[in-house]
Each structure stands twice: as structure tokens, then as C-alpha cells.
Protein backbone atom coordinates (compact mmCIF):
# COMPACT_ATOMS: atom_id res chain seq x y z
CA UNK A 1 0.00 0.00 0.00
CA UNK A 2 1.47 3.49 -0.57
CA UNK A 3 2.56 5.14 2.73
CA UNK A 4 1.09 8.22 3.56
CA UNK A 5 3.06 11.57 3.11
CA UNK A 6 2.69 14.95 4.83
CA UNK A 7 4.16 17.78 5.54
CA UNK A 8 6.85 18.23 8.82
CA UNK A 9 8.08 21.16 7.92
CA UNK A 10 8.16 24.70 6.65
CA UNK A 11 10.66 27.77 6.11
CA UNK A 12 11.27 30.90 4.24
CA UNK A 13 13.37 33.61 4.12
CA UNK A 14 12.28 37.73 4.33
CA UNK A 15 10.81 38.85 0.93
CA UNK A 16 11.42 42.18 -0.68
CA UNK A 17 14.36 43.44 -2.50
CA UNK A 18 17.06 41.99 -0.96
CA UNK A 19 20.57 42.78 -2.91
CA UNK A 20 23.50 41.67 -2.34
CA UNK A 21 21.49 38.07 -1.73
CA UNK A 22 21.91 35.29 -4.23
CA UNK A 23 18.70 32.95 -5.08
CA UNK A 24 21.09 29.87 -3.86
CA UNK A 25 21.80 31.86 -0.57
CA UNK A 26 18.22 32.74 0.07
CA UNK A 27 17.13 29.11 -0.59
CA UNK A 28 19.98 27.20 1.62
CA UNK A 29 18.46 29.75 4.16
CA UNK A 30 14.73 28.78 3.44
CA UNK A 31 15.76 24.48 3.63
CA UNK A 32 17.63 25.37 6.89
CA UNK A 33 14.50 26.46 8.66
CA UNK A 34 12.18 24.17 6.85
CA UNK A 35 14.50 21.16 8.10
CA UNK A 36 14.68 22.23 11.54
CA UNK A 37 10.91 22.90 11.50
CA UNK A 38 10.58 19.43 10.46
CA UNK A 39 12.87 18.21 13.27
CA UNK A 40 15.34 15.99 10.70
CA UNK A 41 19.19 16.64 10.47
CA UNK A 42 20.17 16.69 6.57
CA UNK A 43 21.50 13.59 6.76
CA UNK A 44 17.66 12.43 6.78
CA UNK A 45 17.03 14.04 3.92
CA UNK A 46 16.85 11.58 0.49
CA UNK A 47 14.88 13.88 -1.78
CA UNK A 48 14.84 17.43 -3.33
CA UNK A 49 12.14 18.89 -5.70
CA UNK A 50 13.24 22.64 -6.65
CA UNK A 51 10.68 25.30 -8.25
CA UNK A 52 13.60 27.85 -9.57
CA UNK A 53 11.49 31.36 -10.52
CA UNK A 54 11.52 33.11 -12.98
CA UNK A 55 14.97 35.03 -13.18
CA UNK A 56 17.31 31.76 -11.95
CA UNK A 57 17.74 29.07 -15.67
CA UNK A 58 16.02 26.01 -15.10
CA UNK A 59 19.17 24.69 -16.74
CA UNK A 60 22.80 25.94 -16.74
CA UNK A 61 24.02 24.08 -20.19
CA UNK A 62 23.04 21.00 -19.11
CA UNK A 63 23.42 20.85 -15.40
CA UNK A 64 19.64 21.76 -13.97
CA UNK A 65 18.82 23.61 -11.25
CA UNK A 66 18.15 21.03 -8.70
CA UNK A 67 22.02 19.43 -9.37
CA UNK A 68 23.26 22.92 -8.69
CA UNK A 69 21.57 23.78 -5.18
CA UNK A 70 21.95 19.96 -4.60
CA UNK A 71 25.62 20.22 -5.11
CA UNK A 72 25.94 22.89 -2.81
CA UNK A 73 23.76 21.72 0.29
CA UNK A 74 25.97 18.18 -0.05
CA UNK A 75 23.26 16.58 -0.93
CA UNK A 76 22.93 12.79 -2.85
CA UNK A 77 19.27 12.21 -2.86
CA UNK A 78 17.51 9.27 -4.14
CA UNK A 79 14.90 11.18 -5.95
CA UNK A 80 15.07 14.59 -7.53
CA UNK A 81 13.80 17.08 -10.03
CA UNK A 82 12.89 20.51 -10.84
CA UNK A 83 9.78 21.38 -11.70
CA UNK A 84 8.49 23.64 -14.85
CA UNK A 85 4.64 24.49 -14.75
CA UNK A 86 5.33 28.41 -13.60
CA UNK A 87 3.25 29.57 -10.65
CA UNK A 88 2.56 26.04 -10.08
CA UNK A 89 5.00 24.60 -10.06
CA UNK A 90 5.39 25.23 -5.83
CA UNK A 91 1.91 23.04 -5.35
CA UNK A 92 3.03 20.54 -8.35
CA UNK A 93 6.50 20.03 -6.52
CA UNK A 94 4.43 19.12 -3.29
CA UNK A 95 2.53 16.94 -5.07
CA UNK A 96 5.49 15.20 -6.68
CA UNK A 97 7.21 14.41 -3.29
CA UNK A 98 3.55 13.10 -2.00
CA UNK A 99 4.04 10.66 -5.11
CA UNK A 100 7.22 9.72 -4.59
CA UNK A 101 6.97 9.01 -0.25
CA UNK A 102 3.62 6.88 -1.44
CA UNK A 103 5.37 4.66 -4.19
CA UNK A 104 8.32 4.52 -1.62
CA UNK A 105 11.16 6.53 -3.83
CA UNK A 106 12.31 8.27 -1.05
CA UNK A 107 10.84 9.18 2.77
CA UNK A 108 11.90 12.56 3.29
CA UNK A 109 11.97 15.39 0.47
CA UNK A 110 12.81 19.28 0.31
CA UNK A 111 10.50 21.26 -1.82
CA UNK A 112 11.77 24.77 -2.52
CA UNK A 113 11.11 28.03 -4.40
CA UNK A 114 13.83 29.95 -4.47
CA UNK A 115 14.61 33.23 -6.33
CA UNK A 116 15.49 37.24 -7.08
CA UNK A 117 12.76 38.35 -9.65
CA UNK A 118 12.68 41.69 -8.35
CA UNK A 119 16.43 42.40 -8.31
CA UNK A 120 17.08 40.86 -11.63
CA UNK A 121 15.74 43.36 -13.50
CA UNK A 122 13.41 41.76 -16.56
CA UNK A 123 12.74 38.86 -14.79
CA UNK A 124 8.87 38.56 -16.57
CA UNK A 125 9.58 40.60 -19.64
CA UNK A 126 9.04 37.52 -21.57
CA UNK A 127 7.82 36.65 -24.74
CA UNK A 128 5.55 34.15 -25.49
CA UNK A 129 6.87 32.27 -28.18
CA UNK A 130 5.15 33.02 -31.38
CA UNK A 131 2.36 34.12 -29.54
CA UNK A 132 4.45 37.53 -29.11
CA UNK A 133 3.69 37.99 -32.46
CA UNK A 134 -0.02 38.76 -31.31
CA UNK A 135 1.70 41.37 -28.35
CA UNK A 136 1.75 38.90 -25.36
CA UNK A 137 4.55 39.86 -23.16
CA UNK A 138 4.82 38.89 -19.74
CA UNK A 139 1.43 37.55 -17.86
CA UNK A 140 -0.73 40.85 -17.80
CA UNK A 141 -1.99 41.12 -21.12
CA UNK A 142 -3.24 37.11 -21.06
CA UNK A 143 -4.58 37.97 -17.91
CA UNK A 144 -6.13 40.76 -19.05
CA UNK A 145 -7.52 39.49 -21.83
CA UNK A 146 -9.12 37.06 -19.60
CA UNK A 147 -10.64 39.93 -17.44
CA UNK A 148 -12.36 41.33 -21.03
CA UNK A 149 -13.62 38.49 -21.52
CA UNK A 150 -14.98 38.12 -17.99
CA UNK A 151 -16.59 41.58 -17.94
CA UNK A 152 -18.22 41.02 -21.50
CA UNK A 153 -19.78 37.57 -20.49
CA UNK A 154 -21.00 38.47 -16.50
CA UNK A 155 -20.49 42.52 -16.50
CA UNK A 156 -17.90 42.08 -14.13
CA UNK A 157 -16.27 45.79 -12.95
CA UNK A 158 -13.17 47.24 -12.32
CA UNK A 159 -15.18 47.70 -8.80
CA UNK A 160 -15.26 44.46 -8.57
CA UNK A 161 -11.84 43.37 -9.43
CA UNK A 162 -10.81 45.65 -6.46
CA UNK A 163 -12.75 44.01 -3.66
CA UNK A 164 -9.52 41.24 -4.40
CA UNK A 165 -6.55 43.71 -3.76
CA UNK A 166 -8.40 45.45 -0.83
CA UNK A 167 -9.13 42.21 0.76
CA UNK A 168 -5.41 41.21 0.52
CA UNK A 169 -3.94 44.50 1.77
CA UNK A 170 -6.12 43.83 4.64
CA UNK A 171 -5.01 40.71 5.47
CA UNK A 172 -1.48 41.69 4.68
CA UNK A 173 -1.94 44.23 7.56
CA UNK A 174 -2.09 41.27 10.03
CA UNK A 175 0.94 39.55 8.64
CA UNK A 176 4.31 40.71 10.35
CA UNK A 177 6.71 39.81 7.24
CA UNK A 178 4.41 41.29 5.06
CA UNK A 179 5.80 43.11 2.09
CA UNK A 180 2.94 45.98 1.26
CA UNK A 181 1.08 46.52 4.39
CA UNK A 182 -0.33 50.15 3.12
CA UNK A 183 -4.32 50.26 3.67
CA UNK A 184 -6.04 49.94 -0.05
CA UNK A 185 -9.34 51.79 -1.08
CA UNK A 186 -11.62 51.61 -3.77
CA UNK A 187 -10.42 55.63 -4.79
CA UNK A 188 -6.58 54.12 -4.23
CA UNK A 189 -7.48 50.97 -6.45
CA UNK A 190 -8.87 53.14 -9.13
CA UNK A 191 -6.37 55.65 -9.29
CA UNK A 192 -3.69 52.95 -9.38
CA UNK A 193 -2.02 53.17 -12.86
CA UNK A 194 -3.50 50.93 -16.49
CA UNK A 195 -0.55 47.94 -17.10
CA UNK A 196 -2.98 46.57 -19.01
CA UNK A 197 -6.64 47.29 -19.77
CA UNK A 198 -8.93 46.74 -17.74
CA UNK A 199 -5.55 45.42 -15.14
CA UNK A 200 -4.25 47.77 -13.19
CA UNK A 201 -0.82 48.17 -11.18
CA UNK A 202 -3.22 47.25 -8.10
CA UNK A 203 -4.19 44.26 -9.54
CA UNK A 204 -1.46 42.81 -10.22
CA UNK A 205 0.89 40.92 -7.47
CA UNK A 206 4.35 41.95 -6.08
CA UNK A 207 7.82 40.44 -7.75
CA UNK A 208 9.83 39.58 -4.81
CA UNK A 209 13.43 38.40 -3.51
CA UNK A 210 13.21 35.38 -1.54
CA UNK A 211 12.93 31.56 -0.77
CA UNK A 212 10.29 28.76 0.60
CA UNK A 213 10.79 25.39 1.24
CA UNK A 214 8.79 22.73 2.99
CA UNK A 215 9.75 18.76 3.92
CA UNK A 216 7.61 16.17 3.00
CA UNK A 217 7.90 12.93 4.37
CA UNK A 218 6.37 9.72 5.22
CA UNK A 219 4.32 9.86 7.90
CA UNK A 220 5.91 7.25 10.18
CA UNK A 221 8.75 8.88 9.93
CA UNK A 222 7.24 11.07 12.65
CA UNK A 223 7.19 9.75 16.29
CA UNK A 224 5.05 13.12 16.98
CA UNK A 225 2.86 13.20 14.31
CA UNK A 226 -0.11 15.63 16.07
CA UNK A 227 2.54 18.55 16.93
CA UNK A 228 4.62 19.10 13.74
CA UNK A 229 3.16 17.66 10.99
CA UNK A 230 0.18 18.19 8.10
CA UNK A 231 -1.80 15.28 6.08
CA UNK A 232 -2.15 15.72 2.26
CA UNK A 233 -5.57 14.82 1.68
CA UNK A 234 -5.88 14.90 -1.99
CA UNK A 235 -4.47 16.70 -5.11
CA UNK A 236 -5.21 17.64 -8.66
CA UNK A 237 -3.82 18.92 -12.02
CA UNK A 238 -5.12 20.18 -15.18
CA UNK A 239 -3.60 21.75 -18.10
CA UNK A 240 -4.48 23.86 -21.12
CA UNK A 241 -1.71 24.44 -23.44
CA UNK A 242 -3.20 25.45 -26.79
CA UNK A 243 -3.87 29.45 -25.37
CA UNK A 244 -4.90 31.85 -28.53
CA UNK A 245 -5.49 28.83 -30.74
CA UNK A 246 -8.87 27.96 -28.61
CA UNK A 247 -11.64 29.83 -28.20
CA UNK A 248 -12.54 28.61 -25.15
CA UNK A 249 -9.08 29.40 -23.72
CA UNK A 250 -9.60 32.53 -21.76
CA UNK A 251 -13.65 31.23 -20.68
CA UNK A 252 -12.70 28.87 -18.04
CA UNK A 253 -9.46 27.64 -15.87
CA UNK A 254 -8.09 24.65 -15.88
CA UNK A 255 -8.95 24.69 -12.06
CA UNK A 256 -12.35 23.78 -13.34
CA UNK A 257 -11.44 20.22 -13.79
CA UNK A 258 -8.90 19.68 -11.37
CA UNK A 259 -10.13 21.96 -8.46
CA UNK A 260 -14.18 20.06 -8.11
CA UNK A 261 -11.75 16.73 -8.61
CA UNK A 262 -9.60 17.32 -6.01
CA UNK A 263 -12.11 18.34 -3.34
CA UNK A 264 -14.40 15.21 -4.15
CA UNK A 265 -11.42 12.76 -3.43
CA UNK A 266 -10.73 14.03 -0.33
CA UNK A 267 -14.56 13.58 0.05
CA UNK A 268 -15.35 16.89 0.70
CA UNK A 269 -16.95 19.68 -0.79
CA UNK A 270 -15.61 23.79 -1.25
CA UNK A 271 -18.50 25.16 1.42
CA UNK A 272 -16.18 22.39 3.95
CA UNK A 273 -13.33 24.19 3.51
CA UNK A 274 -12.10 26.46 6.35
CA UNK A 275 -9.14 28.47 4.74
CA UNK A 276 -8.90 28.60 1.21
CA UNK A 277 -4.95 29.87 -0.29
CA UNK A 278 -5.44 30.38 -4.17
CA UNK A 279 -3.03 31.39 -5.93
CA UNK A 280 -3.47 35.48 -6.87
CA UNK A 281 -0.98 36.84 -9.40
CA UNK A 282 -3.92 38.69 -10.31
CA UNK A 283 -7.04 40.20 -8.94
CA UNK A 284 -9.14 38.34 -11.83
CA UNK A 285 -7.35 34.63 -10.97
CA UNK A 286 -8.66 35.06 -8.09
CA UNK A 287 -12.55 35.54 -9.02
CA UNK A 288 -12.64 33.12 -12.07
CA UNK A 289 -10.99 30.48 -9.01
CA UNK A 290 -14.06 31.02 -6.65
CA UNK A 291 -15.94 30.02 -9.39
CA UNK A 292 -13.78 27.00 -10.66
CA UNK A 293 -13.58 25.29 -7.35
CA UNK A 294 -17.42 25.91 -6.55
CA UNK A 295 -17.39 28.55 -4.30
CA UNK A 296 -20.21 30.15 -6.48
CA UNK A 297 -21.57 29.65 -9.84
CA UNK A 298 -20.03 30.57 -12.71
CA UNK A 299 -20.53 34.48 -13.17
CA UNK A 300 -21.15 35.01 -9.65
CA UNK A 301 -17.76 35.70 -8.39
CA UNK A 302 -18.30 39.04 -8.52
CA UNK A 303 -21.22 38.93 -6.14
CA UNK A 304 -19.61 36.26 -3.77
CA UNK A 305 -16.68 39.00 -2.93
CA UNK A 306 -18.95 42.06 -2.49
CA UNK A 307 -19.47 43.33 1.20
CA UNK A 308 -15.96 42.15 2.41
CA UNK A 309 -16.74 38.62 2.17
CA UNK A 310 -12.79 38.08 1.44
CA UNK A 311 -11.78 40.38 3.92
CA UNK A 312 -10.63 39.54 7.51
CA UNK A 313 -13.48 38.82 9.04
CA UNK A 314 -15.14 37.97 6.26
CA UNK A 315 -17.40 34.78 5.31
CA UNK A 316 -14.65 32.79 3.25
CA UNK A 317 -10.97 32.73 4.90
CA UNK A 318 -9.40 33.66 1.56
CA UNK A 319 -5.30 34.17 1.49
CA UNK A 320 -4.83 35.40 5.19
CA UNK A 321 -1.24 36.84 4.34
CA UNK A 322 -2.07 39.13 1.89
CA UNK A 323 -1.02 36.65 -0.53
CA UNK A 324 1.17 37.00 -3.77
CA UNK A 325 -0.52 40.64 -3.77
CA UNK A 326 0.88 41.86 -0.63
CA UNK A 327 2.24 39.30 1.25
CA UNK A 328 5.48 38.49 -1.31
CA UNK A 329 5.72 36.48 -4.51
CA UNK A 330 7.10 32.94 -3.26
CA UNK A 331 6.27 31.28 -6.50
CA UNK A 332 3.09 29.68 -4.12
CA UNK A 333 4.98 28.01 -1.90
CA UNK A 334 4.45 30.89 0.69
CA UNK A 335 0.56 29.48 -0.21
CA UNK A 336 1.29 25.74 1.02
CA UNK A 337 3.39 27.45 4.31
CA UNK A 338 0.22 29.63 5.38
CA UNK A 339 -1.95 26.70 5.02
CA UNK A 340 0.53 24.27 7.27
CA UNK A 341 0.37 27.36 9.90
CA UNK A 342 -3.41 27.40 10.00
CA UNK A 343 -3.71 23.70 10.55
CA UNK A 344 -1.09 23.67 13.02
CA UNK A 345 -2.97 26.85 14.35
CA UNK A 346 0.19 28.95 14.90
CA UNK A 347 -1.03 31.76 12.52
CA UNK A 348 -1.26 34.61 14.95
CA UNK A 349 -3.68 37.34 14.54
CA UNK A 350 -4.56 35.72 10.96
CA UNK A 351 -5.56 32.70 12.81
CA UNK A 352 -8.49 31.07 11.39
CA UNK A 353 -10.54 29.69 14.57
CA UNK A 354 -10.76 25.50 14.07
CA UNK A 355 -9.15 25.27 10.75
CA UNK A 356 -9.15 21.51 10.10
CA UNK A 357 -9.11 21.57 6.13
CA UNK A 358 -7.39 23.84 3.40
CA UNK A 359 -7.28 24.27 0.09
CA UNK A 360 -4.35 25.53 -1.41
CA UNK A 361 -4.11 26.18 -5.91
CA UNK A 362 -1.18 26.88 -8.49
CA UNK A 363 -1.56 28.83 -11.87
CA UNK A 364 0.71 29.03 -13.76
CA UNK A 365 2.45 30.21 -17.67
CA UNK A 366 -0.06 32.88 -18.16
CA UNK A 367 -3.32 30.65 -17.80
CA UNK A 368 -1.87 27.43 -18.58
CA UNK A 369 -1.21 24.99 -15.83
CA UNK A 370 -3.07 24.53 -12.71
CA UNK A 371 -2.41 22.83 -9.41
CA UNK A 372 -4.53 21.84 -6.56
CA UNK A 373 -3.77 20.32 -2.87
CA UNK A 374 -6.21 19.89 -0.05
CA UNK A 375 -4.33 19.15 3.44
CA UNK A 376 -5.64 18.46 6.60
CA UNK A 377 -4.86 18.74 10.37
């Protein structure tokens, strides 16, 4: 039978613009914590699944990225990769080292993001292959084309695209290694500068300096298994790689198919879920998500977060930190941390009261790839 993985422990490093920091020095910091979190010496560890940003090469010639920080931690793991699905790649490297404790590759493995987008200047001024033909640089004109399409099919509003960045500068508020703590508006979100019509600079998350890691392991590896450690209840992927060549490409996520999937395996449904961390590069992820994973109908996500309902205090726990829009960009991986802090119910003021089940999504490569895990306490 496959053993049972979860999650021991977590780390990460500040987030902001830190100079003068390498990626690889900001990630051996990140493991560090995460294995001491965890409780295991590095001798323990037989495993490493890396998620390398978007500044640091996946490959180096042809040494990749997880031989590289592998190399330099002295490690000589039975089971390793890197992993290349963008922003999910943080959830898909989680679920990796769940598959690879449960088919008994390895028993204890590092997941890490690691990286210094916002000092390497350029670091998502990227082309889209021929697509960049069309004008798609970077992730804010898919995204935004996705938002047009949103607002011409429901009426969504800019109005309503803001109830998502006030909600998370709120949270971020309560979150002591926040990175943008200032109080939001709706006059601040609408005089917050076009990037890309209808996104604005408000809309859009932060690019960040720093690292997350987390240890997975088999469960009996834990003597203590009620203090430290998190189960993995289920997981999910879905993919939709053909982008301007469908129609249907910017209608729906590929969290529709994964997200309902994932929930129903770990027999639950998304009203059960106390403390939901989806991913938010931007404010109109985050709505077309609500209505992937059933939180409301589709169309209605504009409704659901009216009133504050995303806010602290608010009727869904949604991103307590602030999330990739003001609590740092850590790839998602900051996502799968907050999540093992509410279940362990060491959150702090952004404690959600009882959390017993969260839900935690990737996106990733514009509106490509999509990730799901639900954990449990």
C-alpha cells in the first residue's frame, strides 16, 4: 500500500528586495528552517524537488537547477527534479514528493522556491513564443484578456476586481513579514495606474526576492505526528496548453477540472473548507478560481466578494497573508506554508478559529497549468 506523506516542515526567508542576496543563498536559508521545523538533520534528507522562478535558468548548459543547489547543500538524494509548470509549479513540486513518499522513492523530500525576480531586473519581460507575435509579453496582457472576456460575459467591474486587492492588503496588515502593508481603497485601487486594460498596477501581485521550502515525508517517519506535521488529503492537475489557438481558452481555468476533482477525493466539498490559499498573481485569478472550485456559480464571483466577504473577518478565509498581492511572490509556496500554519494553528492574529481543512491552488504560464492540494490537520 502506498505510505502516507505529509508535511513536517516549513521555512522561508524575508521577501522584498534583498541585494546583495543570491537565489542559492536565500534558498539554503529557506531548507535550513524548513528542516529544523521538520525536526530531521540533513542527513535524513533523500529527496529534493526545486521550483527555480523566474529570473534563476532552469538549466545551466546542461546541469539543472536542482544538481546545482543539490551540489551545494551536499546533498545525494535518491529522488530529484525541478519542476516547470510556472506559478505552479510550488503546489506541483508538493505533489510530486507526496508521489514519490507513497510509491516509496524516497521518505523525506525538500521542496523549494527559491529566487530574485525583483532584483534581476526583466525577470517577466518575456515573450511568449510566437504568440508575441499577437503582443503577449509577460502575464498581464493574457490575464487581461481574460478579465475582457470576464466583464463582456458576467459585466464584471473594475469595482469588482478591487474588492480582491483590498481584501489582501487587509489581510497583509495582520501579517508581520508582510511586504505591502499600506491600507487599499476603492479611490486608491482606481487611481492605481493601467498595465494593461482593464488590469491595473493594483491588480497585479508583487515580484519579490526570496525563498520557501517545505519537507515532506512519510508519515511514520514522525514519532510526533499531532505537533509538527500536516496530512495531504488529496491533489489535482489540469492543463491547457493550446492558449490563442482555442476559443474557449480565456472562458474557463483549468482549475475547473482539477479543483471540483480534487475536493471530491478528499470527500469533501468547497463550502467544507475552512481556509482557502489560491493562488493570486492577479485580482481576476482570483474571481474566475471562486468560481472553478465551486465557491459560487459561474458568473457570480463578482457577487460572492462584495461586502468584504474576502476580507478579515469575512465569510470565506481567503489568502490570510495578503497573498502573492501583498504578502510576497514565493512562487506559491508561501501558499502551502500559510496553510501548514493554520492547521497547526500557529497563525497569529490571521488565525483562522478551528481550521481543520485547506485548500491551497497553483496557476501558472499565463493561464496554462493549474495545481490543486487539499491538506488536513
Amino acid at each position: 500500500m502506498p505510505r502516507t506523506a505529509v508535511i513536517a516542515g516549513i521555512g522561508h526567508t524575508s521577501f522584498g528586495r534583498l541585494e546583495g542576496r543570491t537565489a542559492r543563498e536565500l534558498e539554503v536559508e529557506a531548507i535550513r528552517l524548513a528542516v529544523s521545523d521538520a525536526g530531521f538533520a540533513p542527513a535524513d534528507i533523500d529527496g529534493l524537488i526545486t521550483d527555480p522562478g523566474p529570473s534563476q535558468p532552469v538549466m545551466s548548459g546542461i546541469e539543472p537547477h536542482y544538481l546545482d543547489l543539490g551540489r551545494q547543500l551536499g546533498l545525494d538524494p535518491d529522488f530529484a527534479g525541478t519542476e516547470m509548470l510556472g506559478g505552479a509549479s510550488s503546489v506541483s513540486s508538493v505533489q510530486r514528493a507526496a508521489m514519490a513518499i507513497g510509491a516509496g522513492l524516497c521518505s523525506v523530500c525538500l521542496c523549494v522556491y527559491g529566487d530574485t525576480a525583483l532584483s534581476a531586473a526583466g525577470s517577466f519581460s518575456y515573450g511568449r513564443g510566437a504568440e508575441a507575435a499577437f503582443g503577449f509579453f509577460g502575464a498581464a496582457g493574457l490575464h487581461a484578456l481574460a478579465a475582457q472576456r470576464h466583464m463582456a460575459r458576467f459585466g464584471t467591474r473594475p469595482e469588482d476586481l478591487a474588492q480582491v486587492a483590498i481584501a489582501a492588503r487587509a489581510h497583509a496588515a495582520r501579517t508581520p513579514h508582510a511586504q505591502l502593508k499600506r491600507p487599499l481603497d476603492l479611490d486608491g485601487y482606481l487611481a492605481s495606474r493601467m498595465v494593461a486594460e482593464p488590469l491595473r498596477r493594483a491588480d497585479c501581485c508583487l515580484i519579490s526576492d526570496g525563498a520557501a521550502a517545505v519537507v515532506v515525508c512519510a508519515a511514520e517517519r514522525l514519532p510526533d505526528l499531532a505537533a509538527r506535521a500536516v496530512k495531504i488529503l488529496s491533489m489535482g492537475q489540469a492543463h491547457s496548453l493550446s492558449t490563442i489557438a482555442s476559443p474557449e481558452h480565456f472562458d474557463e481555468l483549468p482549475a475547473a477540472r482539477c479543483g471540483p476533482a480534487a475536493l471530491a477525493r478528499a470527500g469533501i466539498g468547497a463550502g467544507d473548507v475552512d481556509v482557502a490559499l489560491l493562488y493570486d498573481c492577479f485580482t481576476i485569478v482570483v474571481l474566475m478560481q471562486l468560481e472553478a472550485y465551486g465557491f459560487c456559480k459561474l458568473g457570480e464571483a463578482a457577487g460572492f466578494v462584495a461586502g468584504g466577504r474576502i476580507a478579515p473577518g469575512g465569510a470565506l478565509a481567503l489568502n490570510p497573508t495578503g497573498g502573492l498581492m501583498a504578502e510576497g511572490y514565493g512562487g506559491g509556496m508561501l501558499h502551502v506554508i500559510e496553510a501548514v500554519r493554520q492547521l497547526r494553528g500557529t497563525a497569529g492574529d490571521r488565525q483562522v478559529e478551528g481550521a481543520e481543512l485547506a485548500l491551497i491552488s497553483g496557476h501558472g504560464l499565463g493561464m496554462n497549468t493549474h495545481a490543486t492540494l487539499v491538506l488536513g490537520r
